[in-house]
PDB file of N, CA and C in Angstrom:
ATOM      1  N   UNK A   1     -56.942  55.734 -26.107  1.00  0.00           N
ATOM      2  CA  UNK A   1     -57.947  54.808 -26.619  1.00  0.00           C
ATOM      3  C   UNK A   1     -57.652  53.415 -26.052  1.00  0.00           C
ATOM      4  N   UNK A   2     -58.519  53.045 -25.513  1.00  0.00           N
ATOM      5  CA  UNK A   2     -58.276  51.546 -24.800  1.00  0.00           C
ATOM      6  C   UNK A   2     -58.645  50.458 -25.919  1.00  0.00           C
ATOM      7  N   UNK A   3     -57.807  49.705 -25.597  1.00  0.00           N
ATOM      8  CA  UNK A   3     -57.685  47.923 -26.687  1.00  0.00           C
ATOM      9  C   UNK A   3     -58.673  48.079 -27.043  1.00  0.00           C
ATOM     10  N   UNK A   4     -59.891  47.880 -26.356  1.00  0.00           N
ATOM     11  CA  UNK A   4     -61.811  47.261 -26.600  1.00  0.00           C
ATOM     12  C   UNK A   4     -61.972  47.976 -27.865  1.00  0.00           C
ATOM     13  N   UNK A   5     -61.765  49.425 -27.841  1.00  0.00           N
ATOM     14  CA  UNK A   5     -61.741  50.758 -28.352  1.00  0.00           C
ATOM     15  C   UNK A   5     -61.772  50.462 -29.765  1.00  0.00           C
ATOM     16  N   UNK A   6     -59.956  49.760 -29.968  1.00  0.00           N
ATOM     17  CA  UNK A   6     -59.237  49.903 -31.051  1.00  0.00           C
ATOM     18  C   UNK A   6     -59.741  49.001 -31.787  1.00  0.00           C
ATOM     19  N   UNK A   7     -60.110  47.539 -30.946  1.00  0.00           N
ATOM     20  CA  UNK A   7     -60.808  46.517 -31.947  1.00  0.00           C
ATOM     21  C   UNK A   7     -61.864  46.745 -32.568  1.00  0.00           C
ATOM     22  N   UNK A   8     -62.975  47.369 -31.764  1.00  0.00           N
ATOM     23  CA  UNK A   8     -64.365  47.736 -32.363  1.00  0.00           C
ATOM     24  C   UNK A   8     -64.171  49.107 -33.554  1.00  0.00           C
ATOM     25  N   UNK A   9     -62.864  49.673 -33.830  1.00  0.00           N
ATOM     26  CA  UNK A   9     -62.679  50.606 -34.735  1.00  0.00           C
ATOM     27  C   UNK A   9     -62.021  49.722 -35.765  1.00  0.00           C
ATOM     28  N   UNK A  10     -61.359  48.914 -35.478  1.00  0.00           N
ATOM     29  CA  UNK A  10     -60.548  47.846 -36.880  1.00  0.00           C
ATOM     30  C   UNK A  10     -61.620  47.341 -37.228  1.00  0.00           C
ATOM     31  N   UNK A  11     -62.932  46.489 -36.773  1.00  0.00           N
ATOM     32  CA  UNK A  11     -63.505  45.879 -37.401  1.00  0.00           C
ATOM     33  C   UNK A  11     -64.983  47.011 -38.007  1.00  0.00           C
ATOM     34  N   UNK A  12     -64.953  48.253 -37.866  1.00  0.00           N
ATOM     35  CA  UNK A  12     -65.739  48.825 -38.533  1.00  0.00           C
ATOM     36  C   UNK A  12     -64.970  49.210 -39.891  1.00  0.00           C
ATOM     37  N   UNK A  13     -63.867  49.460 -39.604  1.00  0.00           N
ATOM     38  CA  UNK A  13     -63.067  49.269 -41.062  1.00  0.00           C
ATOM     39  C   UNK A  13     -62.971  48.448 -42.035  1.00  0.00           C
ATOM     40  N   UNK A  14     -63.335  47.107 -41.081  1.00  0.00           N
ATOM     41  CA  UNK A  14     -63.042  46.296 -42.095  1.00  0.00           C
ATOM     42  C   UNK A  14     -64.499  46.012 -42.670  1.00  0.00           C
ATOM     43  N   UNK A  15     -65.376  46.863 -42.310  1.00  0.00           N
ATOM     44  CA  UNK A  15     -67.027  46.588 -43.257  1.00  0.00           C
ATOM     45  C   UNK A  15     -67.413  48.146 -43.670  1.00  0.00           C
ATOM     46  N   UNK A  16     -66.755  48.773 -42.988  1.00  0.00           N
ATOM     47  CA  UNK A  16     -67.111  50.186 -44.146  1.00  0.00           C
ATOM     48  C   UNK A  16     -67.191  49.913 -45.649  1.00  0.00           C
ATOM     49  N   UNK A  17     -66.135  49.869 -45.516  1.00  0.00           N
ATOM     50  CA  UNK A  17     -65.571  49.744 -47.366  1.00  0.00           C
ATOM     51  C   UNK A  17     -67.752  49.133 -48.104  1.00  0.00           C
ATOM     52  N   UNK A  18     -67.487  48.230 -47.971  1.00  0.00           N
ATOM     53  CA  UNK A  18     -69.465  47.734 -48.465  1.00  0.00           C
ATOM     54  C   UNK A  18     -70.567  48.733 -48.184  1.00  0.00           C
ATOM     55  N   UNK A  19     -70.638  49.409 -46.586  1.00  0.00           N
ATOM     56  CA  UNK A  19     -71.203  50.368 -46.572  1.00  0.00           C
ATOM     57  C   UNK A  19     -71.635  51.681 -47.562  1.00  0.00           C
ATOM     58  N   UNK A  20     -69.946  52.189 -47.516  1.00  0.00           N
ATOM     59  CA  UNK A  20     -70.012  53.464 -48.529  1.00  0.00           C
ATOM     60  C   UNK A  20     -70.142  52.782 -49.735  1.00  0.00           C
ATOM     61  N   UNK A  21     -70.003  51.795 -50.305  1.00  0.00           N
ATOM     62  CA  UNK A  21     -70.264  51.441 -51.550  1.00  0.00           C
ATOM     63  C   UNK A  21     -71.712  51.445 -51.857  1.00  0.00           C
ATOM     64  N   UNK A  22     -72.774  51.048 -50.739  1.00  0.00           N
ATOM     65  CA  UNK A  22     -74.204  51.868 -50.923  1.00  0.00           C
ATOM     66  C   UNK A  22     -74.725  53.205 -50.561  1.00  0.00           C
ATOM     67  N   UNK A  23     -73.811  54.116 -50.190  1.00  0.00           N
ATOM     68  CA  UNK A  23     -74.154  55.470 -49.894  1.00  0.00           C
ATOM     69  C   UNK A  23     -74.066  55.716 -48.680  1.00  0.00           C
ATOM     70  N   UNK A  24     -73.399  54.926 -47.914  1.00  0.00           N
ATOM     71  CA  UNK A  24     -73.565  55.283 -46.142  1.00  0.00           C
ATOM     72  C   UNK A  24     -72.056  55.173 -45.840  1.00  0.00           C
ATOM     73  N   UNK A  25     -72.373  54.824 -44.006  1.00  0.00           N
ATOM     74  CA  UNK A  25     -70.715  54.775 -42.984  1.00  0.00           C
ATOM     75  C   UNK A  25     -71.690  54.558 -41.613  1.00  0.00           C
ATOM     76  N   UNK A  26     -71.007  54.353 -40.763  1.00  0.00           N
ATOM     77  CA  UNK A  26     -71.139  54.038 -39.543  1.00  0.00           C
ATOM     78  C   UNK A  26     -69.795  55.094 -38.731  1.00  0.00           C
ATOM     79  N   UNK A  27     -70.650  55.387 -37.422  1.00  0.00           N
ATOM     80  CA  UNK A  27     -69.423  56.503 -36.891  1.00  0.00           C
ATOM     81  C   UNK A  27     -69.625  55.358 -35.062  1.00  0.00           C
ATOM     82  N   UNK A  28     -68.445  55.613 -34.932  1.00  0.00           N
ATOM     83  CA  UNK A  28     -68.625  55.079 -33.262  1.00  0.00           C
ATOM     84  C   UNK A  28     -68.795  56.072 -31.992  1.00  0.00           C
ATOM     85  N   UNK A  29     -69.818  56.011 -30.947  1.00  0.00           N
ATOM     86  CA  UNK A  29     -70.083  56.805 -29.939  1.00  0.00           C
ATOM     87  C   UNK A  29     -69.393  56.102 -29.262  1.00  0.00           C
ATOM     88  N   UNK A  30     -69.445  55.222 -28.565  1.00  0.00           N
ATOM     89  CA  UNK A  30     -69.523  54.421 -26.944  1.00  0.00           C
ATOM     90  C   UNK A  30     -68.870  53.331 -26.824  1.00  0.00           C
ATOM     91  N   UNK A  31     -68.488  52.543 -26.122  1.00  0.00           N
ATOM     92  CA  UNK A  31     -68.522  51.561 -25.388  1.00  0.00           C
ATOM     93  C   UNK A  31     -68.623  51.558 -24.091  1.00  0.00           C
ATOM     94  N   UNK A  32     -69.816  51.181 -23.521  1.00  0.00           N
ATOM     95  CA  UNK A  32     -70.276  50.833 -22.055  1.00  0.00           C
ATOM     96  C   UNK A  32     -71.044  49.816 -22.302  1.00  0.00           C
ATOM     97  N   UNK A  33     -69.913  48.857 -20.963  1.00  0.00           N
ATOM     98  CA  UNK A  33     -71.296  48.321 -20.338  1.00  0.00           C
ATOM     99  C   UNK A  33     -71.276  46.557 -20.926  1.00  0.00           C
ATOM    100  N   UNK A  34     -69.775  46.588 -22.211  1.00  0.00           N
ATOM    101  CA  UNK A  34     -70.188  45.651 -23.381  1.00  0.00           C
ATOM    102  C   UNK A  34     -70.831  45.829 -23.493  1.00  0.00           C
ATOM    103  N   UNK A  35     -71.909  47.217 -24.109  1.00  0.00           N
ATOM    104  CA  UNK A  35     -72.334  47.332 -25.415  1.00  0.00           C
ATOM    105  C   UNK A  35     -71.807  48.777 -26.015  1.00  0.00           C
ATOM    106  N   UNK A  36     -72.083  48.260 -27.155  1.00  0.00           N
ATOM    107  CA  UNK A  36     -71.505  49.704 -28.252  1.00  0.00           C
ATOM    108  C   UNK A  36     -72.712  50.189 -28.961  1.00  0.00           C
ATOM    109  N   UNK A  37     -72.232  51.845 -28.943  1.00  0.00           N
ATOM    110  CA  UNK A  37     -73.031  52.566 -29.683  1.00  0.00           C
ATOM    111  C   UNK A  37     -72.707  53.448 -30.479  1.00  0.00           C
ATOM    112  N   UNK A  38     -73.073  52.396 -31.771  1.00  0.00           N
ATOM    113  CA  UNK A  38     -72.887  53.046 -33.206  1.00  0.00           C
ATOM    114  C   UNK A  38     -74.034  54.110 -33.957  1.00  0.00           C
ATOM    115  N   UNK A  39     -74.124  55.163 -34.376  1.00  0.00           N
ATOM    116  CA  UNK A  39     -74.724  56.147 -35.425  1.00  0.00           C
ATOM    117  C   UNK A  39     -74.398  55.510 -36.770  1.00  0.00           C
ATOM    118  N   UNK A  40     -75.467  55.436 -37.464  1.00  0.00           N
ATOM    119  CA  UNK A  40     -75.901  55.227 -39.278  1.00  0.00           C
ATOM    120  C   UNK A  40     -75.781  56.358 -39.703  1.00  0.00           C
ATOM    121  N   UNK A  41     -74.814  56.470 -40.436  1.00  0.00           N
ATOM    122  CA  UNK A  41     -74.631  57.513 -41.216  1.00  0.00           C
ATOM    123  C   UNK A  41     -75.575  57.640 -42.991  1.00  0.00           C
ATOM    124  N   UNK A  42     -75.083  58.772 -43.404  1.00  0.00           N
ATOM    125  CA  UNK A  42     -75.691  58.758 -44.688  1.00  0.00           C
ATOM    126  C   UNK A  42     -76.755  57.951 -45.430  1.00  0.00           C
ATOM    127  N   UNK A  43     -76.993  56.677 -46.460  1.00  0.00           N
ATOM    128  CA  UNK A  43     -77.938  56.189 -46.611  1.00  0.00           C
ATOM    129  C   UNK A  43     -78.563  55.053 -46.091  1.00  0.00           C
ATOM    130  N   UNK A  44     -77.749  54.108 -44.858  1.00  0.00           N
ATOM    131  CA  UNK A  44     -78.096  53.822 -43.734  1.00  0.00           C
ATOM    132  C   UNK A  44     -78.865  54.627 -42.599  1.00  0.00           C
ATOM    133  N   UNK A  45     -78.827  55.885 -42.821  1.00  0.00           N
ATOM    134  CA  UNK A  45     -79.364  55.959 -41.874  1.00  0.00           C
ATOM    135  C   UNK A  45     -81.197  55.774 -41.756  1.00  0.00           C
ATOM    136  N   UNK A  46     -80.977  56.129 -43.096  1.00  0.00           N
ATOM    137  CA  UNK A  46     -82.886  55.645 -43.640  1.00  0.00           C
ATOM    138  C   UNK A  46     -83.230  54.555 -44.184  1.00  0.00           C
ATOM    139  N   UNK A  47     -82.681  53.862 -44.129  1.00  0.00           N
ATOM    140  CA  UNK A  47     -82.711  52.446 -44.776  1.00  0.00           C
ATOM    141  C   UNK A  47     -83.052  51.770 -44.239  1.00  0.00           C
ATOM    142  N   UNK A  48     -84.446  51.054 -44.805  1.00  0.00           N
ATOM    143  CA  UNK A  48     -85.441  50.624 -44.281  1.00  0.00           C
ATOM    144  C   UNK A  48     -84.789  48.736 -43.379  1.00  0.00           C
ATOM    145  N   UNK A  49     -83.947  48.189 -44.194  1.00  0.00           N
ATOM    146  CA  UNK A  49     -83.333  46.866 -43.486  1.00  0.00           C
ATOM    147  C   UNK A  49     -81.630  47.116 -42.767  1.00  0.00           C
ATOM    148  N   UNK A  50     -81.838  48.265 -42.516  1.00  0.00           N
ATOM    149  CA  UNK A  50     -80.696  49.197 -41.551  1.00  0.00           C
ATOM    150  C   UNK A  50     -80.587  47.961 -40.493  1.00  0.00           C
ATOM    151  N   UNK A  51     -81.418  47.686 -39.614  1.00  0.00           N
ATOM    152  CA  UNK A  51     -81.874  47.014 -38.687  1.00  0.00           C
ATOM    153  C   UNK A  51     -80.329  45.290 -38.899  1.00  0.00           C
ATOM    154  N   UNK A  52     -80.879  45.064 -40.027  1.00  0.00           N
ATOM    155  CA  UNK A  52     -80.319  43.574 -40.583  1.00  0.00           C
ATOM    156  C   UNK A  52     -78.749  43.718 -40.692  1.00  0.00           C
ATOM    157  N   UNK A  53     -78.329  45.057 -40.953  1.00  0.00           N
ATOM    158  CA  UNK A  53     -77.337  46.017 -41.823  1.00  0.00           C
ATOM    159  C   UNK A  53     -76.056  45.562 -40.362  1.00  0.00           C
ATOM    160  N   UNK A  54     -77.017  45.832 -39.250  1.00  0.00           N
ATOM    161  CA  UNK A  54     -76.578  46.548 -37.709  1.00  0.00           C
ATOM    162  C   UNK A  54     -76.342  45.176 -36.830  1.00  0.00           C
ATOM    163  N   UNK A  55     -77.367  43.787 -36.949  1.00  0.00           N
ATOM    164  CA  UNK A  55     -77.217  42.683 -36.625  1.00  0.00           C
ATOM    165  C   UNK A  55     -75.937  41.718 -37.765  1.00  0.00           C
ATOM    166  N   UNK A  56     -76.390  41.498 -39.140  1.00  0.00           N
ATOM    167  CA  UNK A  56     -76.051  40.508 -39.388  1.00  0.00           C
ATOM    168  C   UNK A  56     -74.208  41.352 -39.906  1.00  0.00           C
ATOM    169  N   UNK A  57     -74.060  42.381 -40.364  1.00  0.00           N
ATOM    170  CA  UNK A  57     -72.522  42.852 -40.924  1.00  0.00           C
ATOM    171  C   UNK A  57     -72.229  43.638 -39.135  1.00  0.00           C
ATOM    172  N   UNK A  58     -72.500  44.700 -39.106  1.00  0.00           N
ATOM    173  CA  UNK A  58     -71.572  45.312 -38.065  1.00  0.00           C
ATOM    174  C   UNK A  58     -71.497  44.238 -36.405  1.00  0.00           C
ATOM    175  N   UNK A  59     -72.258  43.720 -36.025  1.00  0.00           N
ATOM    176  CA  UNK A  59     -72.360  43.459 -34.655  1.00  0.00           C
ATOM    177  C   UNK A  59     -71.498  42.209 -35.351  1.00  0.00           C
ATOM    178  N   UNK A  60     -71.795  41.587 -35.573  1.00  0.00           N
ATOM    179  CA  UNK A  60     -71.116  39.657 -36.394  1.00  0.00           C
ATOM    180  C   UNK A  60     -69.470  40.572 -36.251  1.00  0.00           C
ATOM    181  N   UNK A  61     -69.114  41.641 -36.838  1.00  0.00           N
ATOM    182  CA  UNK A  61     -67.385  41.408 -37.013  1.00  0.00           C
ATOM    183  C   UNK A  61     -67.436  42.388 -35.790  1.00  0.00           C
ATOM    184  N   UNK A  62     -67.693  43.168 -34.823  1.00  0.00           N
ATOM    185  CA  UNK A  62     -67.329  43.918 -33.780  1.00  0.00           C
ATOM    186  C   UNK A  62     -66.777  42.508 -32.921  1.00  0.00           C
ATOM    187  N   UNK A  63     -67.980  41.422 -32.815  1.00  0.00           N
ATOM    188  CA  UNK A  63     -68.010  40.090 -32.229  1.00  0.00           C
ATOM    189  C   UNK A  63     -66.900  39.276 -32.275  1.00  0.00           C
ATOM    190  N   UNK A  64     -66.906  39.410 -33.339  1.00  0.00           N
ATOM    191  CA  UNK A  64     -65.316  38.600 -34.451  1.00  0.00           C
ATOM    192  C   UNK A  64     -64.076  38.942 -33.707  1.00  0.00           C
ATOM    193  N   UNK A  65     -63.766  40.209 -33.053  1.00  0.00           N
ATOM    194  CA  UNK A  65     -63.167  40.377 -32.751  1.00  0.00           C
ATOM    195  C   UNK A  65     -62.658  40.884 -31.244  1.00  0.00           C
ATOM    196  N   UNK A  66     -63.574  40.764 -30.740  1.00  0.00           N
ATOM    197  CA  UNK A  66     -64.169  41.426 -29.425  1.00  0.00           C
ATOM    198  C   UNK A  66     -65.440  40.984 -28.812  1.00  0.00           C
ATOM    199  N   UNK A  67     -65.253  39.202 -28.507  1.00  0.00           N
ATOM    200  CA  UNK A  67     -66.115  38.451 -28.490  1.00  0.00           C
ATOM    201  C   UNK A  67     -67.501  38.587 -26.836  1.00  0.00           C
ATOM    202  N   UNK A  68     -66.896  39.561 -25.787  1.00  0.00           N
ATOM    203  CA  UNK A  68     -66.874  40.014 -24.708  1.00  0.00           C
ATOM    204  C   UNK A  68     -68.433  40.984 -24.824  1.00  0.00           C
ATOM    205  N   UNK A  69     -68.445  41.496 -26.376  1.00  0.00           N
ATOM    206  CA  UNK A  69     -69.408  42.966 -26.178  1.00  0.00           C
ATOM    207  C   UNK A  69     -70.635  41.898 -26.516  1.00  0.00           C
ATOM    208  N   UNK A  70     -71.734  42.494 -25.595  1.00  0.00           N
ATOM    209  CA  UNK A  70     -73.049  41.923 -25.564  1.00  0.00           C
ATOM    210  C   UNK A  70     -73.807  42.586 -26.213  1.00  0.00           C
ATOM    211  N   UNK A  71     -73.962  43.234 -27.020  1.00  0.00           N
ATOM    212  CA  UNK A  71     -74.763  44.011 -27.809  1.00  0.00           C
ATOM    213  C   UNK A  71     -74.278  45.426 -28.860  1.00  0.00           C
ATOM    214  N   UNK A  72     -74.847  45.737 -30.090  1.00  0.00           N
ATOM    215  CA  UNK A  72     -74.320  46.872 -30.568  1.00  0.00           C
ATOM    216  C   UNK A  72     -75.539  47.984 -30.897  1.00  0.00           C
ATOM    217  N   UNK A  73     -75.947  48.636 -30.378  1.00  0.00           N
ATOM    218  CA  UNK A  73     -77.239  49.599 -30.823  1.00  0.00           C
ATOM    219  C   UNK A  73     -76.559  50.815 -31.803  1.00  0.00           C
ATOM    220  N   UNK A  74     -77.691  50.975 -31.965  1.00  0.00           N
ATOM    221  CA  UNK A  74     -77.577  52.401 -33.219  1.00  0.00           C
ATOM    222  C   UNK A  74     -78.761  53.323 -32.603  1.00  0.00           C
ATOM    223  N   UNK A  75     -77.954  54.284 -32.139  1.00  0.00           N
ATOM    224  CA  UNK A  75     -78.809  56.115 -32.088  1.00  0.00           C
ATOM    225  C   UNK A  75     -78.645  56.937 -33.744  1.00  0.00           C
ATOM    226  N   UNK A  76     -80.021  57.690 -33.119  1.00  0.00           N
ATOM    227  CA  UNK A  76     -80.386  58.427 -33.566  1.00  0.00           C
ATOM    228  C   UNK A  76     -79.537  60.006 -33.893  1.00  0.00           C
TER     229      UNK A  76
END
């Protein structure tokens, strides 16, 4: 697992915890490219301000810590 890797997995840790506290998780696919691609799990994944969920909590601390990645998308 390369550094980039490990940071973008510490800082999904460190916002899970709020996640599952509304019924969801986030799983990590990718990094290319500086950008990452995260899957919405459980009640994120239908959640209608998912969108806000994906900009303003997950991408803000991936950033936090791994200031390099230009973007974070979410598949399907």
């Amino acid at each position: 697992m390369t550094a980039e890797i490990l940071k973008i997995e510490e800082a999904l840790e460190s916002i899970r915890p709020f996640l599952q506290k509304d019924g969801g998780d986030v799983a990590f696919i990718s990094y290319e490219k500086k950008i990452v691609t995260l899957k919405l799990l459980g009640a994120c994944s239908t959640c209608s301000i998912s969108h806000l969920t994906m900009k303003a909590g997950v991408e803000e601390s991936i950033k936090k810590l791994l200031p390099e990645v230009l973007s974070v998308v979410a598949v399907e």
